[in-house]
Each structure stands twice: as structure tokens, then as C-alpha cells.
C-alpha atoms as a PDB file:
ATOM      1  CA  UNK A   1      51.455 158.171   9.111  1.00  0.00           C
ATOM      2  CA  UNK A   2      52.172 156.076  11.736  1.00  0.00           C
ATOM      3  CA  UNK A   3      53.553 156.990  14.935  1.00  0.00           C
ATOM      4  CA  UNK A   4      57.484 157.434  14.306  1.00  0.00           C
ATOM      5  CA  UNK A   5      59.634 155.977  17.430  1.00  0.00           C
ATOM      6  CA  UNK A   6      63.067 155.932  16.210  1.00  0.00           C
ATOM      7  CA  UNK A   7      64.023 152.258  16.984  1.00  0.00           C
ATOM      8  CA  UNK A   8      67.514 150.406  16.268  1.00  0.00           C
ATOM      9  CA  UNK A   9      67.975 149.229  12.679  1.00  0.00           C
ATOM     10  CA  UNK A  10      68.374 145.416  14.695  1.00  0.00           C
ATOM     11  CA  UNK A  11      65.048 146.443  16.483  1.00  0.00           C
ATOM     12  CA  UNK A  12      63.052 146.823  13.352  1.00  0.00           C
ATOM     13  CA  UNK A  13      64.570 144.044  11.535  1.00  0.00           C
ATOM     14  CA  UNK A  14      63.388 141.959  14.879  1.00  0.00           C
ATOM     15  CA  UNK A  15      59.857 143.553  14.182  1.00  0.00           C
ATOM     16  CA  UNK A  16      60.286 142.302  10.987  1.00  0.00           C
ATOM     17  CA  UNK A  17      60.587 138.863  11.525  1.00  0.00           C
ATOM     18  CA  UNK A  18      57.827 138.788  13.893  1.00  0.00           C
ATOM     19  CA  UNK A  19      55.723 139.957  11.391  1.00  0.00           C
ATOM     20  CA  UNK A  20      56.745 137.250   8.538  1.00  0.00           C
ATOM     21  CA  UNK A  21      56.308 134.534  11.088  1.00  0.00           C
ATOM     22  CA  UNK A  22      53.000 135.415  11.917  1.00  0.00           C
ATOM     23  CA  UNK A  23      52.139 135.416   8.120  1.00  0.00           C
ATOM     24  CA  UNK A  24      53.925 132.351   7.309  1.00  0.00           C
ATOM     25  CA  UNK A  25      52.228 130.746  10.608  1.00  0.00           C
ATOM     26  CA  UNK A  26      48.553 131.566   9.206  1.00  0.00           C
ATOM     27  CA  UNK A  27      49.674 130.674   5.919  1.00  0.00           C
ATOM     28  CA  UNK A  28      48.769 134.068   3.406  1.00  0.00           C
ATOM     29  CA  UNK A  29      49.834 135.770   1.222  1.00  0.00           C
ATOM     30  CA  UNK A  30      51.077 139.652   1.764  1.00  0.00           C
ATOM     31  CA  UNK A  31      48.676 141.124  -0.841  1.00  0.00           C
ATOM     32  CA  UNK A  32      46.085 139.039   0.417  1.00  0.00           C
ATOM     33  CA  UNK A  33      46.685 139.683   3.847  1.00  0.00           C
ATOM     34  CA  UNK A  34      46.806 143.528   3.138  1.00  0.00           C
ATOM     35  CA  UNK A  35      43.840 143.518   1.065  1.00  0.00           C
ATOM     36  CA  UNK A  36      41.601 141.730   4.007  1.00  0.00           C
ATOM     37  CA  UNK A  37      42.214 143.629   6.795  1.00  0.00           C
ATOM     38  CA  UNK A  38      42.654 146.577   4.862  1.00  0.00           C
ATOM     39  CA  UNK A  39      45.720 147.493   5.585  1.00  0.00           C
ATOM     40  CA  UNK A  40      48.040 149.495   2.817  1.00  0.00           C
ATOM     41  CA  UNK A  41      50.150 147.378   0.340  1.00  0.00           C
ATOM     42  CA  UNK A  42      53.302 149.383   0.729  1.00  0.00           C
ATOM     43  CA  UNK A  43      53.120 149.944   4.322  1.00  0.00           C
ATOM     44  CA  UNK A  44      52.883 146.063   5.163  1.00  0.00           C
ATOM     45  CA  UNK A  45      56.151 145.441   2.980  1.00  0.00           C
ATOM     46  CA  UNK A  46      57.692 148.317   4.527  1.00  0.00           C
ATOM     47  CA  UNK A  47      56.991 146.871   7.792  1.00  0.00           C
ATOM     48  CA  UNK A  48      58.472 143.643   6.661  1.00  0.00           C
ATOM     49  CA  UNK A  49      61.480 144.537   4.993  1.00  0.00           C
ATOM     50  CA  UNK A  50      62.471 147.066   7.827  1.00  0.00           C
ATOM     51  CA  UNK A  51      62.356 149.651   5.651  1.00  0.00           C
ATOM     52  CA  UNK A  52      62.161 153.431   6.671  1.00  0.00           C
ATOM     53  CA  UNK A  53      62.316 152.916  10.401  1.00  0.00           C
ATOM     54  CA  UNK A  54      60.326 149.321  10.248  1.00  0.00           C
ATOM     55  CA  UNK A  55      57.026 148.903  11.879  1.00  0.00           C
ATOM     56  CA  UNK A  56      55.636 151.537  13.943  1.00  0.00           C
ATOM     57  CA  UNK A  57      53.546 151.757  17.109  1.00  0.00           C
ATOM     58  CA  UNK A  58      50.153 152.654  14.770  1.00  0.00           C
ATOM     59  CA  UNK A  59      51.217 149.848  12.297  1.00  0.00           C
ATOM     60  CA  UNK A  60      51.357 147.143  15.417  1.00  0.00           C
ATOM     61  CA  UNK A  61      47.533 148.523  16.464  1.00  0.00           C
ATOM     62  CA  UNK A  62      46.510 147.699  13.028  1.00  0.00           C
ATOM     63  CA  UNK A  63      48.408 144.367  12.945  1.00  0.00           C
ATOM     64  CA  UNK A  64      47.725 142.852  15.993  1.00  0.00           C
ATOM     65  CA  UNK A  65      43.778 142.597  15.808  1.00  0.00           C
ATOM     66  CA  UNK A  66      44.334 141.745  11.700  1.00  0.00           C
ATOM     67  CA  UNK A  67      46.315 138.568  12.800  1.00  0.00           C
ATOM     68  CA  UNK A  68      44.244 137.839  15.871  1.00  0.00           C
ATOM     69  CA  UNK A  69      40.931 137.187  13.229  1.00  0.00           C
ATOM     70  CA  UNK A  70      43.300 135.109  11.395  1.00  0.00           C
ATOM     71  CA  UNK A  71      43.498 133.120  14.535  1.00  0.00           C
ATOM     72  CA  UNK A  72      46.573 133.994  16.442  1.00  0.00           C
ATOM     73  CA  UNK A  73      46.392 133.963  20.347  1.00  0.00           C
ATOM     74  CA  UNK A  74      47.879 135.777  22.383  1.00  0.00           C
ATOM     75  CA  UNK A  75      49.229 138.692  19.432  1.00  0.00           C
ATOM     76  CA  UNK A  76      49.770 141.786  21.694  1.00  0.00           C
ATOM     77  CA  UNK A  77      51.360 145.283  20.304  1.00  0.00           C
ATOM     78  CA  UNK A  78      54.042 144.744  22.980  1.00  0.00           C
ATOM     79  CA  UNK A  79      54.790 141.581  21.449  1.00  0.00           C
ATOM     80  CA  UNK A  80      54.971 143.021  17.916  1.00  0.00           C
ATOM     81  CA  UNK A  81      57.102 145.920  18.612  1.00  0.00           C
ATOM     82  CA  UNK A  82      59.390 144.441  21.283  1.00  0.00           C
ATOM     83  CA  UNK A  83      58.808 140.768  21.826  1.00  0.00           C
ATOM     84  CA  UNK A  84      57.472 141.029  25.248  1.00  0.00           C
ATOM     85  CA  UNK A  85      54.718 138.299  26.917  1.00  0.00           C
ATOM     86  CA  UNK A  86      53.270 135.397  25.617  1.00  0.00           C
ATOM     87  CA  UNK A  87      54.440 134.084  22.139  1.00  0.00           C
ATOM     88  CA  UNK A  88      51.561 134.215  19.906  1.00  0.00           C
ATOM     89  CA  UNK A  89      50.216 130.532  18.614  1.00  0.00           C
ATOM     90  CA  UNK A  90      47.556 129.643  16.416  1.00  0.00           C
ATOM     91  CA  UNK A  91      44.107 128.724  17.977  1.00  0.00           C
ATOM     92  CA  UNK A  92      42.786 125.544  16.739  1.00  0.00           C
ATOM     93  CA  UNK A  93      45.922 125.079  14.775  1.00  0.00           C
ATOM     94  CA  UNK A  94      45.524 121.384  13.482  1.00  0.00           C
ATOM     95  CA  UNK A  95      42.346 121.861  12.692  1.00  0.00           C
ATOM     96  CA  UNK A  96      43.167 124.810  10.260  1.00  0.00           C
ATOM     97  CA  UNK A  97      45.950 123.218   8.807  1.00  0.00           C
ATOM     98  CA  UNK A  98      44.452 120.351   8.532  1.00  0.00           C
ATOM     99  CA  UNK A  99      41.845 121.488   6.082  1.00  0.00           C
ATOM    100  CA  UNK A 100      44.335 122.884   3.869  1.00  0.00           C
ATOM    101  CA  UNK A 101      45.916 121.554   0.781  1.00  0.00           C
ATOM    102  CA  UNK A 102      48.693 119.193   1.652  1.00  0.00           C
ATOM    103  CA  UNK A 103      51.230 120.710  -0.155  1.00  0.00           C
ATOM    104  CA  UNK A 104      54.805 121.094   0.797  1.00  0.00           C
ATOM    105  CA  UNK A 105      56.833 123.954   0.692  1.00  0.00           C
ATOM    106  CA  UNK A 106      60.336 123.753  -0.932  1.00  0.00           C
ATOM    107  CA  UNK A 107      63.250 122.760   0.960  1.00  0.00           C
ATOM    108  CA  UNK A 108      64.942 126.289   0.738  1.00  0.00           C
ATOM    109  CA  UNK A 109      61.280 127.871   2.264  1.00  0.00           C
ATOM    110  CA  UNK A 110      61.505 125.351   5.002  1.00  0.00           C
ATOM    111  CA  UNK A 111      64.581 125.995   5.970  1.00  0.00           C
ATOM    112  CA  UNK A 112      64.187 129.698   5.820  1.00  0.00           C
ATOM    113  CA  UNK A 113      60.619 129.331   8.303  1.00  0.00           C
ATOM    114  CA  UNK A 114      63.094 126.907  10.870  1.00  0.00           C
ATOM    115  CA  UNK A 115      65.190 129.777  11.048  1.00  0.00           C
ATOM    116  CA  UNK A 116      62.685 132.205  11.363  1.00  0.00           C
ATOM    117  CA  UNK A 117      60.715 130.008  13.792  1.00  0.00           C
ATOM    118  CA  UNK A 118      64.042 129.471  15.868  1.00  0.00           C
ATOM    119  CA  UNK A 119      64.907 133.162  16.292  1.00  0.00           C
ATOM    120  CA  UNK A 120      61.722 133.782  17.987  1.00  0.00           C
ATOM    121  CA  UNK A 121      62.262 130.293  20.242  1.00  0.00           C
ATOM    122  CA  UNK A 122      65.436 130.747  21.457  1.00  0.00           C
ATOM    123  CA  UNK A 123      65.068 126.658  23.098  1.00  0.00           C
ATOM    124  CA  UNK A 124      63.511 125.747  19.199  1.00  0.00           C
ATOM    125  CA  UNK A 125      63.821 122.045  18.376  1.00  0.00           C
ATOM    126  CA  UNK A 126      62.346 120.457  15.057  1.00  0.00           C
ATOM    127  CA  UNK A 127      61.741 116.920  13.729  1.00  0.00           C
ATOM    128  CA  UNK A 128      60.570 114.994  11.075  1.00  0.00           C
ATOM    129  CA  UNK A 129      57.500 112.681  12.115  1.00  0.00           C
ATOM    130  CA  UNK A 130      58.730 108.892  12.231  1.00  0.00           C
ATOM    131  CA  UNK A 131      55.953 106.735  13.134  1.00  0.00           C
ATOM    132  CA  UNK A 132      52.112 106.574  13.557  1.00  0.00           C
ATOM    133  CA  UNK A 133      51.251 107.374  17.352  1.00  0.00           C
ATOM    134  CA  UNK A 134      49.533 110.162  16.749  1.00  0.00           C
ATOM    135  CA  UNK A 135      48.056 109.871  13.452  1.00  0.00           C
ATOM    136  CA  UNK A 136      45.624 111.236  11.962  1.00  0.00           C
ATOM    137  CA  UNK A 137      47.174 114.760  13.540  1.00  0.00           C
ATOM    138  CA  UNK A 138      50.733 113.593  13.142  1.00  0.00           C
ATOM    139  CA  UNK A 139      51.417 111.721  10.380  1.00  0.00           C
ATOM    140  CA  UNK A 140      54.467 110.239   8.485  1.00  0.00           C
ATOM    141  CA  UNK A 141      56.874 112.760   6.785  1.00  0.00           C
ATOM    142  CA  UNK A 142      55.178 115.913   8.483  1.00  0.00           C
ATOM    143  CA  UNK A 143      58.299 118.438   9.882  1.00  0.00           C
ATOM    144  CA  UNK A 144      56.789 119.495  13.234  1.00  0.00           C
ATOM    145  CA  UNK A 145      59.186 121.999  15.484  1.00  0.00           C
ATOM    146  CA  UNK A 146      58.099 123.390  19.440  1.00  0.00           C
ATOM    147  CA  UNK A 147      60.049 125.640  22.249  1.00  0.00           C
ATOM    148  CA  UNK A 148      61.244 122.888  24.548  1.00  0.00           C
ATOM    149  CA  UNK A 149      60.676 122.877  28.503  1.00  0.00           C
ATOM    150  CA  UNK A 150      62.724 122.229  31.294  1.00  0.00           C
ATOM    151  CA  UNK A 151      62.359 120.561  35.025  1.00  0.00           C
ATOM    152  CA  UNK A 152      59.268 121.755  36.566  1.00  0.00           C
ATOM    153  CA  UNK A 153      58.222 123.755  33.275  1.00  0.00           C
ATOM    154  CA  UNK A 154      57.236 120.198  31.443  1.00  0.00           C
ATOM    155  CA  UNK A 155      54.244 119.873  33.785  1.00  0.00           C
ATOM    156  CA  UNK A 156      52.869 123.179  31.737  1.00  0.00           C
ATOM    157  CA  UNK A 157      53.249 120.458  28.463  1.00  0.00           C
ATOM    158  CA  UNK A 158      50.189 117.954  30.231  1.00  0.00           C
ATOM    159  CA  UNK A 159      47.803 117.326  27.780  1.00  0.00           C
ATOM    160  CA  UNK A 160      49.572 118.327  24.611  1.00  0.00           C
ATOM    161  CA  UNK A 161      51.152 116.812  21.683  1.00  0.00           C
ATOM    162  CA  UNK A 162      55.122 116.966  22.159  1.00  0.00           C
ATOM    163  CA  UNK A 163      58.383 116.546  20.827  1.00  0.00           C
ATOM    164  CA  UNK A 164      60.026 114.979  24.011  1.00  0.00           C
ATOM    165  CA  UNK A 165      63.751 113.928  24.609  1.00  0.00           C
ATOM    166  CA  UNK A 166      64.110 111.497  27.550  1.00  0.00           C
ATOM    167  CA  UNK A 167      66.599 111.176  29.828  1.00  0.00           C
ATOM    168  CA  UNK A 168      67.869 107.685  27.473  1.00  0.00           C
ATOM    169  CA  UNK A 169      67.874 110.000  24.814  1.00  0.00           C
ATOM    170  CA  UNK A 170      65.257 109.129  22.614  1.00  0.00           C
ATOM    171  CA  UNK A 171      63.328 111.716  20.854  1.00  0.00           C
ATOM    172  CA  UNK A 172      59.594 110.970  20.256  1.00  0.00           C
ATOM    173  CA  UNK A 173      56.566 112.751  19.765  1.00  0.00           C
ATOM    174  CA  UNK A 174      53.897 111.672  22.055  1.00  0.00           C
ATOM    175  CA  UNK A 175      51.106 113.366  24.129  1.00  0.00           C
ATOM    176  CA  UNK A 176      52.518 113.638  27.590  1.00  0.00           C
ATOM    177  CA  UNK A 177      50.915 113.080  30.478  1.00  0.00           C
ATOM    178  CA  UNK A 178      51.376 113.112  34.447  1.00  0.00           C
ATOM    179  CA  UNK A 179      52.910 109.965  35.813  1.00  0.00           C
ATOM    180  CA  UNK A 180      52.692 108.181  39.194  1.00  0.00           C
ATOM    181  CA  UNK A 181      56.171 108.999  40.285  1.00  0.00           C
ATOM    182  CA  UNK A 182      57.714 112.473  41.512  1.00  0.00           C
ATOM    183  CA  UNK A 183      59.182 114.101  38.427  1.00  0.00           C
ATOM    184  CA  UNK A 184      58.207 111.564  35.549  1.00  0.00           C
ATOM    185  CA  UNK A 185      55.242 111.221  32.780  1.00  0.00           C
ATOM    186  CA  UNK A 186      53.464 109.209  30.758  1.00  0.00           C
ATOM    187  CA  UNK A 187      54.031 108.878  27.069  1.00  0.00           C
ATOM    188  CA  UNK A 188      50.994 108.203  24.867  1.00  0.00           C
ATOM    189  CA  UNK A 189      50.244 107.334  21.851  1.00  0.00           C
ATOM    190  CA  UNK A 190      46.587 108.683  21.140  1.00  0.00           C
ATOM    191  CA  UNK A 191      45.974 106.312  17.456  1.00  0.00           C
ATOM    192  CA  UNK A 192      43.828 103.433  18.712  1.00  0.00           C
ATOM    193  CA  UNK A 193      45.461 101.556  16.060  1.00  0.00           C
ATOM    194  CA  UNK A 194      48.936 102.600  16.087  1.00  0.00           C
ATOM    195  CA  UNK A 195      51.639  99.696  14.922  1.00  0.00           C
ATOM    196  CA  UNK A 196      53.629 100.984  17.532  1.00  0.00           C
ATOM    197  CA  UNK A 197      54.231  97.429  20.332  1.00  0.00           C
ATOM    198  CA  UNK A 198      54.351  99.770  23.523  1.00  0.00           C
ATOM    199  CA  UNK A 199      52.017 102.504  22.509  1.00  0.00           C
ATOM    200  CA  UNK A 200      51.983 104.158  26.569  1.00  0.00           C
ATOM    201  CA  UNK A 201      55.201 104.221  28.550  1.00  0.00           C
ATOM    202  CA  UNK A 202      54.588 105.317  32.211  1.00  0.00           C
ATOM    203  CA  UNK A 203      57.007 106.864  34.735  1.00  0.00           C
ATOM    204  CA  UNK A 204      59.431 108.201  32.119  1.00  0.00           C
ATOM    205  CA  UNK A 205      62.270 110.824  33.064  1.00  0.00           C
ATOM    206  CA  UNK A 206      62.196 113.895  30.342  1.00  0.00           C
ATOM    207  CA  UNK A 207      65.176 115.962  29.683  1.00  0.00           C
ATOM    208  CA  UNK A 208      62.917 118.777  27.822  1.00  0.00           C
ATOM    209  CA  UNK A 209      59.087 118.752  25.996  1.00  0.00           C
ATOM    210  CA  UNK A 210      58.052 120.657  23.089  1.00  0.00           C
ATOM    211  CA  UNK A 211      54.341 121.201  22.653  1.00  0.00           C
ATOM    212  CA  UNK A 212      54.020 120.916  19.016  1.00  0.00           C
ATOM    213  CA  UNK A 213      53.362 124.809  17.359  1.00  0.00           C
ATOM    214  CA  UNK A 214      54.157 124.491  13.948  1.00  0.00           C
ATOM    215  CA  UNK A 215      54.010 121.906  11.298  1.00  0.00           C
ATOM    216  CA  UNK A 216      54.270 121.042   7.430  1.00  0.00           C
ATOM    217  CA  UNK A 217      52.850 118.219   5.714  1.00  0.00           C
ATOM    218  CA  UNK A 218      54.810 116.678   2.904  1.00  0.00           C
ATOM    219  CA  UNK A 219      54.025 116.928  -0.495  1.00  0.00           C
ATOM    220  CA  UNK A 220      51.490 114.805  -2.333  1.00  0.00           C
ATOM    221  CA  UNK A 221      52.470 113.212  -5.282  1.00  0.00           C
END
């Protein structure tokens, strides 16, 4: 039996969620999830439907190193049972997806994973990909959502794939980079053979930038 902590009925349904977005995030099943890292059928749906006090303190030590060897970084006990620290990503999370089927979830399961997702990122913003400026990664149709930044806090986007919103108000996803001027940044597009006509904009003002942490490919048909 797990270590029993009586919690809040919100604070277990939080724990909850945490744990269906990590699951959804790695993309597995809950029997097949259970049955890898050996962890009991009943307890892990018990966990995630909050039932009889939610996810305990012994549950979250047996969690947090299961979803770490799926390939979450930065999945702490503290972070399962109450949120705190870093918000756990998925290591090398193109690259994983990427290999998978292309197959897209119904519109009711995306919508239920954007709310999800945008629980846990309070500053949550989510897009559907428009153009070809970072293809291969990025491509046409794919849904792609990030925690935006603010002011000084962009610089911490350098180097990564992003949804940004500029201070014109356009929304693009671009790879930002450092620009020449106090408080601006380069925009580039990394496809050498994008069809886009200005494929780097330099010295651009950002109202927010989203490093890109979740994404769905469309259907194939």
C-alpha cells in the first residue's frame, strides 16, 4: 500500500491530470504502460481517475523513474504530487514522434489533450502549422502548442523551434534567434528550400515565444 497522505479531492484530481498528460505525451497505452514498468493495473487507474485518495507518495516513486525511461525530462515526485519545479518534456521529442505512425487523433481527443496540456501551462498557446519553414520537423496541418515567454524570458527560447507572436501581431513558428539590436531576434526558417520569399527576418520585436512541446500530425489518408 502506498503511503496514504490525505490530500484535497482538487489535489488528487490535479495529480491526476499530471499523470494522463505524461501518458498521452509519450503516447501509451495504460495497460501497456502498467505492464512495462510493472506497475499494478488497478493502482495506475486509481491514480488516474483520483480514486480512493488519488496518487500517493509511493505511487509517484514508482511513476516518476517509469516515465523518465519513457523519455520524460525533468519528471520529479515533487512535480507529480504537487506540481513543483521544472515541467517535465520529452527528450528527443521530434525524433520519437517522428518515427511513429502518422496518425491523427480525433477531434474530441485533441481537444481533450489542449485542455489537459493548458491546465498544466497556465500561458498555453496552440496552432495549426501554416507553411513550410521548418519542414521536415514542422510540417503542414501538424497542431503544435508551447508555454509562451515574456520580456527577458524569450532569450531562454534561443535556439528552439517556436510559436512566436510579434509585436505586429503575426503569429509564426520559426526558430528564434538573438538579433543585433537590444531586445529583438531573428526569425528563421531552417528548410533550405522553403517557398517562403523572406525565409530570416532580423531585429524583430516579440510579444511572447513558445518553444514548441507538443505536437500531432494529421491524419494520412
Amino acid at each position: 500500500m502506498g503511503k496514504r497522505i490525505k490530500v484535497s479531492v482538487e489535489q488528487s484530481k490535479q495529480r491526476a491530470e499530471r499523470i494522463r498528460y505524461l501518458r498521452k505525451l509519450v503516447d501509451i497505452s495504460r495497460e501497456k504502460f502498467a505492464k512495462k514498468h510493472n506497475i499494478a493495473p488497478g493502482s495506475l487507474q486509481n491514480w488516474e481517475d483520483a480514486r480512493y485518495g488519488g496518487l500517493t507518495e509511493s505511487g509517484a516513486c514508482q511513476l516518476a523513474p517509469a516515465f523518465q525511461a519513457e523519455g520524460i525530462i525533468s519528471c520529479t515526485i515533487e512535480w507529480l504530487l504537487y506540481g513543483q519545479g521544472d515541467k517535465p518534456t520529452m527528450s528527443n521529442f521530434l525524433d520519437k514522434f517522428l518515427a511513429q505512425p502518422t496518425v491523427k487523433p480525433d477531434e474530441a481527443m485533441l481537444v481533450e489533450e489542449l485542455q489537459v496540456f493548458s491546465k498544466l501551462h497556465p500561458n498555453s498557446i496552440d496552432i495549426r502549422v501554416t507553411d513550410d519553414g521548418l519542414a521536415p520537423f514542422f510540417m503542414l496541418g501538424d497542431h503544435v502548442a508551447g508555454e509562451k515567454l515574456f520580456n527577458d524570458d524569450i532569450q531562454k527560447a534561443i535556439g528552439y523551434a517556436c510559436i512566436v507572436q510579434t509585436q505586429a501581431g503575426s503569429i509564426l513558428i520559426r526558430k528564434v534567434e538573438m538579433g543585433s539590436q537590444v531586445g529583438c531576434y531573428n526569425l528563421i526558417c531552417t528548410n533550405p528550400d522553403t517557398t517562403i520569399g523572406n525565409p530570416i527576418e532580423t531585429n524583430i520585436q516579440l510579444f511572447s515565444a513558445a518553444p514548441i512541446i507538443w505536437i500531432r500530425k494529421p491524419r494520412i489518408t
